[in-house]
C-alpha atoms as a PDB file:
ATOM      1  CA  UNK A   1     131.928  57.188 121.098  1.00  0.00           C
ATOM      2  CA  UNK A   2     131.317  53.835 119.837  1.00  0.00           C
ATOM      3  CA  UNK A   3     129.787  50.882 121.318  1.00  0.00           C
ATOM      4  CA  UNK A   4     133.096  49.402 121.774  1.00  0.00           C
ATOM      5  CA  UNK A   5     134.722  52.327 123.544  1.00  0.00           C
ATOM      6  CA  UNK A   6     131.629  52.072 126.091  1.00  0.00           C
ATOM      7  CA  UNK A   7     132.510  48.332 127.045  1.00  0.00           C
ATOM      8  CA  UNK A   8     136.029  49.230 127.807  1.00  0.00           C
ATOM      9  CA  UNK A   9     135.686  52.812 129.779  1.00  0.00           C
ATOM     10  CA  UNK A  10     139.630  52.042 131.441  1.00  0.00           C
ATOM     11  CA  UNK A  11     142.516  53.780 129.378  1.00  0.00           C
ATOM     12  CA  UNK A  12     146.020  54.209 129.085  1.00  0.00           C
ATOM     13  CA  UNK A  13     146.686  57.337 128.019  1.00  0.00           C
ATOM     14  CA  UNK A  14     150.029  58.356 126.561  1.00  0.00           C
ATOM     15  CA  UNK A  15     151.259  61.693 127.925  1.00  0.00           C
ATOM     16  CA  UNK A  16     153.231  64.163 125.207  1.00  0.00           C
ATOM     17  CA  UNK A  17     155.209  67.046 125.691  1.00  0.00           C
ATOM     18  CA  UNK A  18     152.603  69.836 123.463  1.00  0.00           C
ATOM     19  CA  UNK A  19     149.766  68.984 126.130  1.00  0.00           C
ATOM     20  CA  UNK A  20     148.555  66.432 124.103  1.00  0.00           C
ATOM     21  CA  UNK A  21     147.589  62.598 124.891  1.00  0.00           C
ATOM     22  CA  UNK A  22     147.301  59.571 122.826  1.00  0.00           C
ATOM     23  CA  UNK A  23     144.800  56.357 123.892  1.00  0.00           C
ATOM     24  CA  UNK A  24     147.498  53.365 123.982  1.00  0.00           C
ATOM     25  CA  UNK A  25     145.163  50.911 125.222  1.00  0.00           C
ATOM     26  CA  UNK A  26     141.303  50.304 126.598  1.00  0.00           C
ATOM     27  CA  UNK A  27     140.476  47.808 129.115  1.00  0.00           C
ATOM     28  CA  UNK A  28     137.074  46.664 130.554  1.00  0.00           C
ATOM     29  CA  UNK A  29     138.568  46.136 133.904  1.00  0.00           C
ATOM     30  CA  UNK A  30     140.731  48.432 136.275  1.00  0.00           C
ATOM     31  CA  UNK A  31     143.256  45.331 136.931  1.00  0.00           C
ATOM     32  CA  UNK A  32     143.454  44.845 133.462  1.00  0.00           C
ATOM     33  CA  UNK A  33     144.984  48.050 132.577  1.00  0.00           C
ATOM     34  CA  UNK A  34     146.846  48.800 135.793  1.00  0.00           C
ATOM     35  CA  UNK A  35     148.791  45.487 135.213  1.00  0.00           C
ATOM     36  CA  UNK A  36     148.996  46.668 131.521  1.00  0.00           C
ATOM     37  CA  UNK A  37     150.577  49.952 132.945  1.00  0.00           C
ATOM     38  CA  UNK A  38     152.984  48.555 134.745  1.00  0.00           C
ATOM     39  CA  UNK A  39     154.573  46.391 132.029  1.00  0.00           C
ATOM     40  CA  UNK A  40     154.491  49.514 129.508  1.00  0.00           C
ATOM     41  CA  UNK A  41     156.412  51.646 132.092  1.00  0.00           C
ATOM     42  CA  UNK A  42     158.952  48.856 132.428  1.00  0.00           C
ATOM     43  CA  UNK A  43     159.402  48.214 129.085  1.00  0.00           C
ATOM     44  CA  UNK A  44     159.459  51.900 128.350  1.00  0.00           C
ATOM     45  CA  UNK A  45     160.472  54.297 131.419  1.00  0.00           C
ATOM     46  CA  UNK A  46     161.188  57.527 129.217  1.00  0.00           C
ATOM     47  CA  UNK A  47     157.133  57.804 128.631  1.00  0.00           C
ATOM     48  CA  UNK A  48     154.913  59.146 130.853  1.00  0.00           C
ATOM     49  CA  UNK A  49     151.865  57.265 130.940  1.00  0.00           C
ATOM     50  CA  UNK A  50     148.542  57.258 133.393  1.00  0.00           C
ATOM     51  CA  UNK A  51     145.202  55.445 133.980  1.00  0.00           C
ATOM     52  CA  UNK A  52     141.931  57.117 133.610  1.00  0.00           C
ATOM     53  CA  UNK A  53     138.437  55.822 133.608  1.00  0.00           C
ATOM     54  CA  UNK A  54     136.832  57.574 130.678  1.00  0.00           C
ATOM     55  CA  UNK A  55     132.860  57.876 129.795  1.00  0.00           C
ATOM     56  CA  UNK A  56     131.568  60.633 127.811  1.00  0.00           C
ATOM     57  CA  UNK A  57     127.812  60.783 128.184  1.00  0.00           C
ATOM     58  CA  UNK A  58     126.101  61.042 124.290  1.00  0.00           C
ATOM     59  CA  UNK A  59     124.696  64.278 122.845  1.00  0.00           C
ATOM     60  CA  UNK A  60     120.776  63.213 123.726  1.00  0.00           C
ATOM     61  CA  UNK A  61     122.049  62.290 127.440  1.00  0.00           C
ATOM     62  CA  UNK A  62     123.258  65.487 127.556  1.00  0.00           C
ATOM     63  CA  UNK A  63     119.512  67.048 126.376  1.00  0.00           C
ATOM     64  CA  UNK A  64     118.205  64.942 129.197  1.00  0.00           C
ATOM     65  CA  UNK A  65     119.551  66.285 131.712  1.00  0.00           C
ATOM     66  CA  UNK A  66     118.624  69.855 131.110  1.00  0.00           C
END
């Protein structure tokens, strides 16, 4: 993950029919991207989009904690 993908942990995710998803858009704020949301879902209602808050803790994290 880079250091730029930390500061903005909000994204719109783009859903697809093979059970796939596709990052549309980051956001450091949740108001950001839910008012984001809303426009893309007006300006596109046949896509299926959602809001998720995504941090991935780094490999040595991950060593810490065991």
């Amino acid at each position: 993950m880079t250091y730029l993908e930390k500061l903005n942990p909000w994204c719109i995710i783009r859903l697809q029919a093979n059970m796939q998803n596709q990052v549309v858009a980051r956001f450091r704020r949740r108001s950001d991207a839910e008012a984001h949301l809303q426009v893309l879902r007006r300006l596109i209602p046949s896509v299926s989009f959602t809001l998720i808050y995504n941090v991935m803790l780094e490999q040595q994290d991950l060593t810490a904690v065991k």
